[in-house]
N, C-alpha and C. Protein backbone atom coordinates (compact mmCIF):
# COMPACT_ATOMS: atom_id res chain seq x y z
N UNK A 1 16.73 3.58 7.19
CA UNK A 1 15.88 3.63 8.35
C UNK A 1 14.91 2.46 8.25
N UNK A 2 14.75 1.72 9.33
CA UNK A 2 13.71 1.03 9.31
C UNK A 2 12.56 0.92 10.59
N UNK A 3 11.21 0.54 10.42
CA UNK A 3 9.97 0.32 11.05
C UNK A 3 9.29 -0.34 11.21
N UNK A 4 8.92 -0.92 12.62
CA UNK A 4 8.06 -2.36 12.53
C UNK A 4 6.39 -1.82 12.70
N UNK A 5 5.99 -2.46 11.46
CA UNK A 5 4.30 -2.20 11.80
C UNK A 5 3.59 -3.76 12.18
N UNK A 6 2.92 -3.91 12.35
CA UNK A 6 1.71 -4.92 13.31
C UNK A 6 1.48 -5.73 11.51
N UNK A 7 0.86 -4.83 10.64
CA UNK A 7 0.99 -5.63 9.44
C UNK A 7 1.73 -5.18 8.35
N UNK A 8 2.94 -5.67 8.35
CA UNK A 8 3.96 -5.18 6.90
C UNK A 8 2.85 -4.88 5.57
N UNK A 9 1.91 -5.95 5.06
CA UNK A 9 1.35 -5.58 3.84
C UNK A 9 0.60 -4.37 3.88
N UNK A 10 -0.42 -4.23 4.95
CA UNK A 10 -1.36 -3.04 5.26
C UNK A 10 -0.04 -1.98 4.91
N UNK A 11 0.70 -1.49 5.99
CA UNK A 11 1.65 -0.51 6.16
C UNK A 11 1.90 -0.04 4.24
N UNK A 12 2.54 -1.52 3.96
CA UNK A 12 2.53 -0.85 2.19
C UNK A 12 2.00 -0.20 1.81
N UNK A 13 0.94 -1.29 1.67
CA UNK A 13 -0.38 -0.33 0.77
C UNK A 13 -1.09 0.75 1.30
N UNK A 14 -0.90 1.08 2.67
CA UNK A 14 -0.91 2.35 2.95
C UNK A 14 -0.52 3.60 2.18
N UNK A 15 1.03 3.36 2.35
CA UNK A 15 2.13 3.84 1.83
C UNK A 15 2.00 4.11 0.27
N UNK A 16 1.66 3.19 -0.30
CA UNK A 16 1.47 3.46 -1.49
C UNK A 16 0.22 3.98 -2.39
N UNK A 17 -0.56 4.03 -1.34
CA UNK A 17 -1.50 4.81 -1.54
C UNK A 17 -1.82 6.39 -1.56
N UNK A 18 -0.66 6.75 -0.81
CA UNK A 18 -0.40 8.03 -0.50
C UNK A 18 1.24 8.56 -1.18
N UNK A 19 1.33 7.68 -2.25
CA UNK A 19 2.63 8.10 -3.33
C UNK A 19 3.73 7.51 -2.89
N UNK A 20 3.79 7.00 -2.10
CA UNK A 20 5.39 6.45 -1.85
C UNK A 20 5.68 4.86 -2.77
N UNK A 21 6.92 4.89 -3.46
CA UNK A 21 7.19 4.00 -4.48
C UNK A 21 7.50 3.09 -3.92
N UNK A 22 6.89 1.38 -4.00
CA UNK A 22 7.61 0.34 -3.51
C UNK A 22 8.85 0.17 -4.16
N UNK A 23 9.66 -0.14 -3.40
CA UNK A 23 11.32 -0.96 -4.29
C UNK A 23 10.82 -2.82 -4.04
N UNK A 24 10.34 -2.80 -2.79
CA UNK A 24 10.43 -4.25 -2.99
C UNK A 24 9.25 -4.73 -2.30
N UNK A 25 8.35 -5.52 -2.79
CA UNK A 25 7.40 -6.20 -2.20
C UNK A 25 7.28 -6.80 -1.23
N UNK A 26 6.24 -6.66 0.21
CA UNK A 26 6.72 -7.52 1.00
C UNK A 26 6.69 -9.00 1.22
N UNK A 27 7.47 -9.81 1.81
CA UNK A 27 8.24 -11.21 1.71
C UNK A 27 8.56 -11.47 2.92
N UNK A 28 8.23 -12.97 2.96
CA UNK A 28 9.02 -13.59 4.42
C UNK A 28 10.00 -13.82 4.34
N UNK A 29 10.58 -13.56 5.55
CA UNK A 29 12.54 -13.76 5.41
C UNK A 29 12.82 -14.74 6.01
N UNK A 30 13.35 -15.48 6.20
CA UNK A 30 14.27 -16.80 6.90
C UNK A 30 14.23 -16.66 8.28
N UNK A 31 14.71 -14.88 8.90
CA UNK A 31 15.01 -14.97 10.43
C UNK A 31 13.37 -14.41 11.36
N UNK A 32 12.04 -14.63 10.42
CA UNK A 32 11.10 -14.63 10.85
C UNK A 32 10.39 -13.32 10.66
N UNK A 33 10.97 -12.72 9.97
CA UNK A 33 10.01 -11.29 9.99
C UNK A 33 9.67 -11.25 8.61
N UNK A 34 8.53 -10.49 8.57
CA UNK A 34 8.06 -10.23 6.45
C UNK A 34 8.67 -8.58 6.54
N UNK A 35 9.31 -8.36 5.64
CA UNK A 35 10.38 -7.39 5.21
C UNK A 35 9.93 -6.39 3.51
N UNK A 36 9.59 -5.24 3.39
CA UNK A 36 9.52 -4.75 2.37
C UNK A 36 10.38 -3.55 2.15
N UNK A 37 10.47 -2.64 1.14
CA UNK A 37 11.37 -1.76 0.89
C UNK A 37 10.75 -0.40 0.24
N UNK A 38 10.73 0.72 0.82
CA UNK A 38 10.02 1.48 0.36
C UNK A 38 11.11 2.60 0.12
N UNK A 39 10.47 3.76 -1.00
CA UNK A 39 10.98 5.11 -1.22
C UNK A 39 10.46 6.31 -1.15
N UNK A 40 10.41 6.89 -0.23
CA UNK A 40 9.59 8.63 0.49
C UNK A 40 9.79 9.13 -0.78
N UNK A 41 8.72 9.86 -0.90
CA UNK A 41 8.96 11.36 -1.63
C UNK A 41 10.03 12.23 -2.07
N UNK A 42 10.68 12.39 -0.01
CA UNK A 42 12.07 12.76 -0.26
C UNK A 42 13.28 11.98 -0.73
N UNK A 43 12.68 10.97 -1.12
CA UNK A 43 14.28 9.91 -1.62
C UNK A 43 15.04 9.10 -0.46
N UNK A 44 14.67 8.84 0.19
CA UNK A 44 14.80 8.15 1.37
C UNK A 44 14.28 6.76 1.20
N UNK A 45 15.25 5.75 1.53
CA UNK A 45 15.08 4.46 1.60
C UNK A 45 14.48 3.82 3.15
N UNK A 46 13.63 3.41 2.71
CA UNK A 46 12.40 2.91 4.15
C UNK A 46 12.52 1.33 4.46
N UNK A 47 12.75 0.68 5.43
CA UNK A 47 12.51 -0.64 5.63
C UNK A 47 10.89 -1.40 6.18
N UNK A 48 10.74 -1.57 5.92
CA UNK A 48 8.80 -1.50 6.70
C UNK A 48 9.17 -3.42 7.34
N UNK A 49 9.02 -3.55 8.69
CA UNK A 49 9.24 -5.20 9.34
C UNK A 49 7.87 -5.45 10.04
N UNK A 50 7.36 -6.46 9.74
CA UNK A 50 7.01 -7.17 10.67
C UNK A 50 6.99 -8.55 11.29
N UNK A 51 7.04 -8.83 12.67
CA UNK A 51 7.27 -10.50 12.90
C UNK A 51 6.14 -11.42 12.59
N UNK A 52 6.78 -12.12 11.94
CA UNK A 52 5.78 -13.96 11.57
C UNK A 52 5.36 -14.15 13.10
């Protein structure tokens, strides 16, 4: 599943503030969006986007 927030980093550290495990830090990607990777509670793989 994935979600576009206004700021990918905020959204993280949201996120991880409230227990959810990063897999991947967020990063700018090539086709213009910063892209991170998160893991719910329930084990669920999260996409978190936002556009450059």
């Amino acid at each position: 599943m994935c979600g576009y927030a206004r700021d990918c980093d905020a959204a993280v550290e949201r996120l991880r503030s409230q227990g959810v495990r990063v897999l991947e830090e967020p990063a700018d990607q090539p086709w213009g969006e910063r892209m991170a990777r998160v893991l719910d509670p329930d084990g669920n793989r999260l996409v978190i986007l936002s556009v450059l």
